[in-house]
C-alpha atoms as a PDB file:
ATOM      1  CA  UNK A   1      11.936 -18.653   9.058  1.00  0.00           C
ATOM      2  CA  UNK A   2      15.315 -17.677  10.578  1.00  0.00           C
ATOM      3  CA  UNK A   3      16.109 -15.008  12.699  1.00  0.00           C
ATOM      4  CA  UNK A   4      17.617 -12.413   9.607  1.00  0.00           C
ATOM      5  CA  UNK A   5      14.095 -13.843   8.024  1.00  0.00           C
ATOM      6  CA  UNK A   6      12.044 -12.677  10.864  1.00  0.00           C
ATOM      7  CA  UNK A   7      13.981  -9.295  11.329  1.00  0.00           C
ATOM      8  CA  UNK A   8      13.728  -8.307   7.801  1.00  0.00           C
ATOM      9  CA  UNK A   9      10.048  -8.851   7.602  1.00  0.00           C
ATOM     10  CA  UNK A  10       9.737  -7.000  10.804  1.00  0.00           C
ATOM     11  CA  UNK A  11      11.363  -4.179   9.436  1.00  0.00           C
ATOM     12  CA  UNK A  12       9.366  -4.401   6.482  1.00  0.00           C
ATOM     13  CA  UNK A  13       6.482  -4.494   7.615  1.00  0.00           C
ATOM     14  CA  UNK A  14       7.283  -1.415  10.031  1.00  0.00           C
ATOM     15  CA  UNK A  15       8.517   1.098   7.177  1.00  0.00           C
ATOM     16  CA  UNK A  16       5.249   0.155   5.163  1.00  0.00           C
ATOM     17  CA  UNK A  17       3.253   0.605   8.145  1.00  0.00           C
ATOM     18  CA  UNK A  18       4.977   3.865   8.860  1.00  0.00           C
ATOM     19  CA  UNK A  19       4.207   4.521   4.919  1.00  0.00           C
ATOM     20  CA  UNK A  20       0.741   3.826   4.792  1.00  0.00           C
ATOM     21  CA  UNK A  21       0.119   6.027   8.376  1.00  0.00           C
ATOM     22  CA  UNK A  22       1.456   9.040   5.794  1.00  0.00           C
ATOM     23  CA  UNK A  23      -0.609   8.018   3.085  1.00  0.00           C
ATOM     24  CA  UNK A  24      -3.467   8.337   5.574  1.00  0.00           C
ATOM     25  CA  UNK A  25      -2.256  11.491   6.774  1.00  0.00           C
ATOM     26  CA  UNK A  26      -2.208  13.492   3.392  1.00  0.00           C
ATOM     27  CA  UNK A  27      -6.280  12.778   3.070  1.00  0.00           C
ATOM     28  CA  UNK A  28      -6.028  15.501   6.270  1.00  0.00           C
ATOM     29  CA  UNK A  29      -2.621  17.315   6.201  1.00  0.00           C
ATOM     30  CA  UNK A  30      -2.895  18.356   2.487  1.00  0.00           C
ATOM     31  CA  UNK A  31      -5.356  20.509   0.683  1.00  0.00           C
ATOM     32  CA  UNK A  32      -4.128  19.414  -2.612  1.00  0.00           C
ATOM     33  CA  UNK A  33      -6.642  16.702  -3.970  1.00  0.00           C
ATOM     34  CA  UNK A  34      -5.100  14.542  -6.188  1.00  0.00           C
ATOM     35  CA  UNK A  35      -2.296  13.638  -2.600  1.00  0.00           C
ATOM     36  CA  UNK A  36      -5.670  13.021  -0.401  1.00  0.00           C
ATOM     37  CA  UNK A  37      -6.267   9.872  -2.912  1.00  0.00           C
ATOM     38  CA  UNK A  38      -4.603   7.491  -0.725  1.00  0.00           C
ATOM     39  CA  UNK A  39      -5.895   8.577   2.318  1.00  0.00           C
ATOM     40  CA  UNK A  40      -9.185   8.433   1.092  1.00  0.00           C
ATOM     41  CA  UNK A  41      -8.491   4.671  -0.494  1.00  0.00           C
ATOM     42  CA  UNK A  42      -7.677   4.042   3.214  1.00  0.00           C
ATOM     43  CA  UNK A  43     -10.547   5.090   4.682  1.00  0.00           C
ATOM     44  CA  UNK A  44     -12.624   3.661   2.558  1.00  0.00           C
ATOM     45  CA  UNK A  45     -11.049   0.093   2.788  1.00  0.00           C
ATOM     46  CA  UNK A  46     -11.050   0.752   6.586  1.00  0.00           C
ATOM     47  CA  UNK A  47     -14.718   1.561   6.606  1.00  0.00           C
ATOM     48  CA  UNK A  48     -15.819  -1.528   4.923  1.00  0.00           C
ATOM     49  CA  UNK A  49     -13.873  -3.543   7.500  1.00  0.00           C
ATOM     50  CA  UNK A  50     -13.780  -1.736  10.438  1.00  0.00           C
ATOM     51  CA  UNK A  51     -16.715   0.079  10.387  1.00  0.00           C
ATOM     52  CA  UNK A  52     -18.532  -2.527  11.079  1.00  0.00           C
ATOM     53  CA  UNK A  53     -16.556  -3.723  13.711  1.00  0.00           C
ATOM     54  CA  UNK A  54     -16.734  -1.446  17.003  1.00  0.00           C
ATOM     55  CA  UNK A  55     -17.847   1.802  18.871  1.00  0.00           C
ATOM     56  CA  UNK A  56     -16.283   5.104  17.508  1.00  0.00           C
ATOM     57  CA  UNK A  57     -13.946   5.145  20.430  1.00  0.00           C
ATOM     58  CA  UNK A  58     -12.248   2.455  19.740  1.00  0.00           C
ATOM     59  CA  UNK A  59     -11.819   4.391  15.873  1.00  0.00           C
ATOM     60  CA  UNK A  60      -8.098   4.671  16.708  1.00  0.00           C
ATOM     61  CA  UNK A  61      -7.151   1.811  17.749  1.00  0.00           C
ATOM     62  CA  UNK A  62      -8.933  -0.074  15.089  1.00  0.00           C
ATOM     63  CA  UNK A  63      -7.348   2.102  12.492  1.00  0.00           C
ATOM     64  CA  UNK A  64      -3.875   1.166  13.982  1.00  0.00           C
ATOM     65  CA  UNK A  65      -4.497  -2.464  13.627  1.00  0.00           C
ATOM     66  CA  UNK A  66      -5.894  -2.087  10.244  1.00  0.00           C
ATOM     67  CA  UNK A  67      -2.877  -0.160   9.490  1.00  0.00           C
ATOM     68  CA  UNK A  68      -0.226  -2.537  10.983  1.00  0.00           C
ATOM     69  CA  UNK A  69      -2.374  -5.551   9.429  1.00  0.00           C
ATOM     70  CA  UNK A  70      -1.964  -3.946   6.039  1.00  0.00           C
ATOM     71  CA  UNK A  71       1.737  -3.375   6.485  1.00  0.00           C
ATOM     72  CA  UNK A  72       2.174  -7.135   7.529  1.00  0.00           C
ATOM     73  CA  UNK A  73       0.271  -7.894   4.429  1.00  0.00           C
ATOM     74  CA  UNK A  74       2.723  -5.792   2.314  1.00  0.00           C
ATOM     75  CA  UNK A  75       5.892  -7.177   3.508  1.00  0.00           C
ATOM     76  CA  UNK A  76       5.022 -10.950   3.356  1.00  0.00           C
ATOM     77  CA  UNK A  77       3.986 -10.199  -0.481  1.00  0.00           C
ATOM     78  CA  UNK A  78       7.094  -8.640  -1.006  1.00  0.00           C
ATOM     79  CA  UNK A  79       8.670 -11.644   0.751  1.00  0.00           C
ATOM     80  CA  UNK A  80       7.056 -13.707  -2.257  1.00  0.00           C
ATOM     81  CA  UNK A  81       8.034 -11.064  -4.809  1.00  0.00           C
ATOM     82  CA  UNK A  82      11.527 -11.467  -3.636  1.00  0.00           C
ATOM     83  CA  UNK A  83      11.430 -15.300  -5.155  1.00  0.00           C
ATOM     84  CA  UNK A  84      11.165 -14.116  -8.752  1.00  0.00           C
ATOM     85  CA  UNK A  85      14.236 -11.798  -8.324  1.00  0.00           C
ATOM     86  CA  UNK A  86      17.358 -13.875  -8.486  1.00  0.00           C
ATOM     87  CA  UNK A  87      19.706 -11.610  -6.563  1.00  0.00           C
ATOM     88  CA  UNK A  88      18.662  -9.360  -3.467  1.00  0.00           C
ATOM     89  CA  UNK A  89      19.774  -5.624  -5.331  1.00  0.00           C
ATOM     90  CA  UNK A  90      17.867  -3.633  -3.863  1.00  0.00           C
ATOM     91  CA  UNK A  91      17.961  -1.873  -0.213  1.00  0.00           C
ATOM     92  CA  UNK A  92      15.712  -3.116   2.324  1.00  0.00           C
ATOM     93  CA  UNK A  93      13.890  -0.328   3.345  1.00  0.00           C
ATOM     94  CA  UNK A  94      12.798  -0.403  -0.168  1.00  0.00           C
ATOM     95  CA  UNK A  95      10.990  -3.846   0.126  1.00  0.00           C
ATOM     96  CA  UNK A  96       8.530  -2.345   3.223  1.00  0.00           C
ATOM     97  CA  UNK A  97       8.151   0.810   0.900  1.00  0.00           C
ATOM     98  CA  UNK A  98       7.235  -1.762  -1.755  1.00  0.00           C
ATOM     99  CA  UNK A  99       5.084  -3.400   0.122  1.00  0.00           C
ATOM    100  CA  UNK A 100       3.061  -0.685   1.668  1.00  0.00           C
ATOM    101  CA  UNK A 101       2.122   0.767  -2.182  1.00  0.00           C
ATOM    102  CA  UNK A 102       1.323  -2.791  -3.930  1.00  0.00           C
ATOM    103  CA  UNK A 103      -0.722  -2.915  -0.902  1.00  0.00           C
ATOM    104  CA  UNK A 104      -2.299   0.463  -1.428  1.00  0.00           C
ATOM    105  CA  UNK A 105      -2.654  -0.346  -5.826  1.00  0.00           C
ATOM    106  CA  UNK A 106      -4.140  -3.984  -4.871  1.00  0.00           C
ATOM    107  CA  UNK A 107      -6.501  -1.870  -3.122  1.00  0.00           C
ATOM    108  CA  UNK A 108      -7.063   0.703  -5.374  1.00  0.00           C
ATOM    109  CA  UNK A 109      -7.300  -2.205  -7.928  1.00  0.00           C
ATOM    110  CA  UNK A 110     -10.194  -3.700  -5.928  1.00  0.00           C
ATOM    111  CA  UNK A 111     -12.379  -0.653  -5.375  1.00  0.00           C
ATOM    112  CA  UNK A 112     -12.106   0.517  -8.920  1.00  0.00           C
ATOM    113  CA  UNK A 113     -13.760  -3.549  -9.499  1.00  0.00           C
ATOM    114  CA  UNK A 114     -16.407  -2.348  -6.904  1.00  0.00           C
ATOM    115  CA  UNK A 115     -16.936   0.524  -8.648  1.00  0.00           C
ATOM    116  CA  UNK A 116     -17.284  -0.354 -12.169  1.00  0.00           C
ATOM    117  CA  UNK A 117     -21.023  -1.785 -11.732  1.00  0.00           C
ATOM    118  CA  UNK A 118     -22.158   1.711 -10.189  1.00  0.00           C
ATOM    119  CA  UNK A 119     -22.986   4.423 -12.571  1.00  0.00           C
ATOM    120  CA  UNK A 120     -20.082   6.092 -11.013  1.00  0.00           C
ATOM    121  CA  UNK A 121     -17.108   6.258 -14.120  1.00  0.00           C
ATOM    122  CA  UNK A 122     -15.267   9.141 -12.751  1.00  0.00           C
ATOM    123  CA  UNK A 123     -14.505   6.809  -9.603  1.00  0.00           C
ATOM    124  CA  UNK A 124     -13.615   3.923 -11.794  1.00  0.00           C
ATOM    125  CA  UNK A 125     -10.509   5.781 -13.963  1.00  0.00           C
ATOM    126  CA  UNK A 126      -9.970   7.703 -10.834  1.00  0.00           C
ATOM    127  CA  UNK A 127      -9.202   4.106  -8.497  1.00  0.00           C
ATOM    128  CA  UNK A 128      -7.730   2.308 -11.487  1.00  0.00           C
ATOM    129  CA  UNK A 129      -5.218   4.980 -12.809  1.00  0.00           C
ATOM    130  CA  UNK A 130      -4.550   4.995  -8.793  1.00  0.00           C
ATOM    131  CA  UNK A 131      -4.034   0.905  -8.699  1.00  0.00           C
ATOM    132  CA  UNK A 132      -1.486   0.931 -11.873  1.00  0.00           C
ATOM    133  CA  UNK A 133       0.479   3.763 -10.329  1.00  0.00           C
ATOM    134  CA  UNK A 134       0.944   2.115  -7.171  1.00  0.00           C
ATOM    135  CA  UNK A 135       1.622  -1.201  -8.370  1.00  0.00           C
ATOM    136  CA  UNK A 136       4.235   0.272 -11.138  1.00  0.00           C
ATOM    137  CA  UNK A 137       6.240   1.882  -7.992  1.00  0.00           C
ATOM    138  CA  UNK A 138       5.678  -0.966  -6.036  1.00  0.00           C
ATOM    139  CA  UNK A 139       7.451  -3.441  -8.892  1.00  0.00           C
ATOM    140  CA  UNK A 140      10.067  -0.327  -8.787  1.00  0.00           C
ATOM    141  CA  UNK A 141      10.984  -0.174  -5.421  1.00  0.00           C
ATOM    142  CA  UNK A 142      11.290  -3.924  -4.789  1.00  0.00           C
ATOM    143  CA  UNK A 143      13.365  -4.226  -7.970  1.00  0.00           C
ATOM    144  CA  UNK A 144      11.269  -5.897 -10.478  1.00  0.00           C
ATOM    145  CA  UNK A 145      12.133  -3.275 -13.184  1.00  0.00           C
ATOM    146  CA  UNK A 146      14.372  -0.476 -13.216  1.00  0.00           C
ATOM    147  CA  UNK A 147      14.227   2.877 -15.007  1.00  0.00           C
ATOM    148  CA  UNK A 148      17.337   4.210 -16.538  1.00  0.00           C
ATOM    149  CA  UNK A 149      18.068   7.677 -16.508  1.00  0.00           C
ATOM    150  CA  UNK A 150      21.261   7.604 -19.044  1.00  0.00           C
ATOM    151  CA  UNK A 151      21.340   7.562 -22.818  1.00  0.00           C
ATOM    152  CA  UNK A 152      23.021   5.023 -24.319  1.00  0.00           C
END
């Protein structure tokens, strides 16, 4: 991994950290529901992994780690998306963004799994219309697909 190699996934991995800290922050920031769904995939990812793991004091900087580890997780699967993309067109910052929301879908993805053998449906549409969202950005933003605007 060269230096430019290491750099770039740094900096991925920091704007989809920085990303998913938002994501977290809507679930208290915003009274709207439907923008607290990320936050609340978040937390509940977190509390299967961290909850387990600590006193309550140490919530924050568990949180921060989980947060950092996801955003680490993001940008080296974007590093492997980039493979199947012959040419670099897109911006960087757009990889970590990337990242960060095939993160959050490949979680949403994995809840709505857990989900489907409770009697709980509305969580299960809820979770997986959540997962295909993210991902569909996600393959947006690192450049797997583009949408064009103009009629031909």
């Amino acid at each position: 991994m060269g230096s430019t190699d290491r750099g770039s996934f740094v900096r991925d991995t920091i704007v989809a950290t920085v990303l998913l800290a938002c994501l977290y922050g809507l679930a208290y920031g915003i009274q709207f529901r439907l923008l607290q769904i990320p936050g609340y995939i978040l937390i509940v990812g977190f509390g299967t992994v961290g909850g387990a793991v600590g006193p309550e004091v140490l919530f924050p900087l568990l949180l921060g780690i989980y947060l950092v580890f996801l955003g680490a997780v993001g940008a080296a699967a974007v590093r492997v998306v980039r493979r199947w993309i012959p040419e670099d067109r897109v911006a960087g910052w757009r990889r970590g963004v990337a990242g960060s929301l095939g993160v959050m879908g490949g979680l949403s993805a994995v809840l709505a799994v857990g989900a489907l053998f409770s009697t709980q449906i509305d969580a299960v549409v809820t979770t997986g219309a959540v997962a295909l969202i993210f991902l569909g950005l996600a393959g947006w933003f690192a450049g797997l697909f583009s949408v064009s605007t103009a009629g031909n």
